[in-house]
C-alpha atoms as a PDB file:
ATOM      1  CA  UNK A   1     -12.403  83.964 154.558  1.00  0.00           C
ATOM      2  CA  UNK A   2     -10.672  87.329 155.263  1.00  0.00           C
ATOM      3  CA  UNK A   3      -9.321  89.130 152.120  1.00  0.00           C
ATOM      4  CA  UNK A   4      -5.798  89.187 153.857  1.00  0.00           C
ATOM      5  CA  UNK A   5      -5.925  84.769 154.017  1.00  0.00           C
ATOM      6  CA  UNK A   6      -7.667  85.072 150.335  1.00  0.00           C
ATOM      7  CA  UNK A   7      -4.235  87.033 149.315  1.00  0.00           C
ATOM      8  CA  UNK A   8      -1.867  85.393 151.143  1.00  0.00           C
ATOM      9  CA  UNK A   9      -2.979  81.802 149.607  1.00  0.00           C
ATOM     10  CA  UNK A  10      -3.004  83.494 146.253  1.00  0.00           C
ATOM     11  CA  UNK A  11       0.764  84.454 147.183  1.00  0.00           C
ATOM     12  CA  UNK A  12       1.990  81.263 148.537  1.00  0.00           C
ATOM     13  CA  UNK A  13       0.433  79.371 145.289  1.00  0.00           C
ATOM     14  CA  UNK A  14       2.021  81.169 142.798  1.00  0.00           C
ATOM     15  CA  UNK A  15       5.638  81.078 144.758  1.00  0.00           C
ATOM     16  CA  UNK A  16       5.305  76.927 144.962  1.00  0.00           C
ATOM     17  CA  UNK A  17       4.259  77.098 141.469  1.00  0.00           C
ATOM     18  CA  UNK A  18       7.409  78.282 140.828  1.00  0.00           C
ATOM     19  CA  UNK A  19       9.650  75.964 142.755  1.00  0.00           C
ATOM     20  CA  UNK A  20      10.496  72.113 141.457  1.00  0.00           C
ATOM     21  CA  UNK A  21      11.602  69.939 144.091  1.00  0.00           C
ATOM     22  CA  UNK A  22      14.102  67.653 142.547  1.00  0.00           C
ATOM     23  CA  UNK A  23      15.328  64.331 143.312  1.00  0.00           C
ATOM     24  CA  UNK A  24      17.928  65.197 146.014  1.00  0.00           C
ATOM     25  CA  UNK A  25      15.499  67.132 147.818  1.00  0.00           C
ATOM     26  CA  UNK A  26      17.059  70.618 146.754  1.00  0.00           C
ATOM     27  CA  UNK A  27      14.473  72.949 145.149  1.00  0.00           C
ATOM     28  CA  UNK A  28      15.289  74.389 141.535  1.00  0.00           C
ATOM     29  CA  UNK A  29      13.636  78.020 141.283  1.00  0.00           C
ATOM     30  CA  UNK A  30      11.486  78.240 137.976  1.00  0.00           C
ATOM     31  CA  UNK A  31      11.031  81.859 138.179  1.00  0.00           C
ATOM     32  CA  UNK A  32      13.148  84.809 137.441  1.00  0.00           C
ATOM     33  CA  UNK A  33      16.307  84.748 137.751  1.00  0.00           C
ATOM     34  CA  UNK A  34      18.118  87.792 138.096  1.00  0.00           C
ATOM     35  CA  UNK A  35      22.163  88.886 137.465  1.00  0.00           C
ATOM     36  CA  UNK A  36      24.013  87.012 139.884  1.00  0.00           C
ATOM     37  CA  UNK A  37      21.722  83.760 139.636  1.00  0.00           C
ATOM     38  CA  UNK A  38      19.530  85.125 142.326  1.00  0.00           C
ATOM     39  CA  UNK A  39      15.417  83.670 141.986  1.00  0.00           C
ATOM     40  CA  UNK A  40      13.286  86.463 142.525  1.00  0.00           C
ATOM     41  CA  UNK A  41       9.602  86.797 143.335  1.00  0.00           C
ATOM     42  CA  UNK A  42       7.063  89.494 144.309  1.00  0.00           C
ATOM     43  CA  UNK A  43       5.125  88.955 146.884  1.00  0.00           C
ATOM     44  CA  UNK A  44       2.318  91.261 146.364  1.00  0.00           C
ATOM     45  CA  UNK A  45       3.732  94.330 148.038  1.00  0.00           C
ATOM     46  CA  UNK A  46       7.718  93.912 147.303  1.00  0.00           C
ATOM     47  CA  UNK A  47      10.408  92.263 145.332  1.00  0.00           C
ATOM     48  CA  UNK A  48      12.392  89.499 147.552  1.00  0.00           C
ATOM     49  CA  UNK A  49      14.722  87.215 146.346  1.00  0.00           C
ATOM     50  CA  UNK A  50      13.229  83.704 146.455  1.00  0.00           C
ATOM     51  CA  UNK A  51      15.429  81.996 149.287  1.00  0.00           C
ATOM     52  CA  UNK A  52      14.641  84.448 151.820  1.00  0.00           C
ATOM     53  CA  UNK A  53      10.915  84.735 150.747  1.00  0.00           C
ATOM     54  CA  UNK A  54      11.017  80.155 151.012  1.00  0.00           C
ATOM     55  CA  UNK A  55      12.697  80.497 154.371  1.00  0.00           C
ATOM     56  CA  UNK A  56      11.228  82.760 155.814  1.00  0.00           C
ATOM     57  CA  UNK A  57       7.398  80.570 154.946  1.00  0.00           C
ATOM     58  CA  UNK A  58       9.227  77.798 156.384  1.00  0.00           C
ATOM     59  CA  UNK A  59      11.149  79.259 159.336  1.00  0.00           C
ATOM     60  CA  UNK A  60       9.864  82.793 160.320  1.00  0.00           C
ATOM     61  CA  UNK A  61      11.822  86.178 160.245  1.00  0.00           C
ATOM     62  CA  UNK A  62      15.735  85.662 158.911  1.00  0.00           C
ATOM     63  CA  UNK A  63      17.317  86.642 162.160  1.00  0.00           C
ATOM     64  CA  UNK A  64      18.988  89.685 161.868  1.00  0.00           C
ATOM     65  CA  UNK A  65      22.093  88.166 162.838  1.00  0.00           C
END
């Protein structure tokens, strides 16, 4: 395994360790929090707020739109 997979599974681990799906399906961020109520997270190279980092895993780029 390639050290980039080895760090990008080390990434995603510690992000879902951080998120609690809860019984309407929403998912509650466990991490920091910063001013505003924004979940943040770094991802090994930069600070991104946690919704953009989960859709982004799940969806791709945000569109720029």
């Amino acid at each position: 395994m390639s050290k980039d997979v080895c760090f990008r599974e080390k990434v995603l681990s510690r992000f879902w360790a951080k998120v609690k799906i809860i019984e309407n399906s929403c998912w509650k961020w466990q991490g920091c929090i910063i001013s505003g109520g924004y979940g943040q997270f770094w991802d090994g190279k930069h600070l991104i707020y946690a919704h953009r980092y989960a859709f982004e895993i799940t969806n791709g780029a945000v569109p720029s739109d």
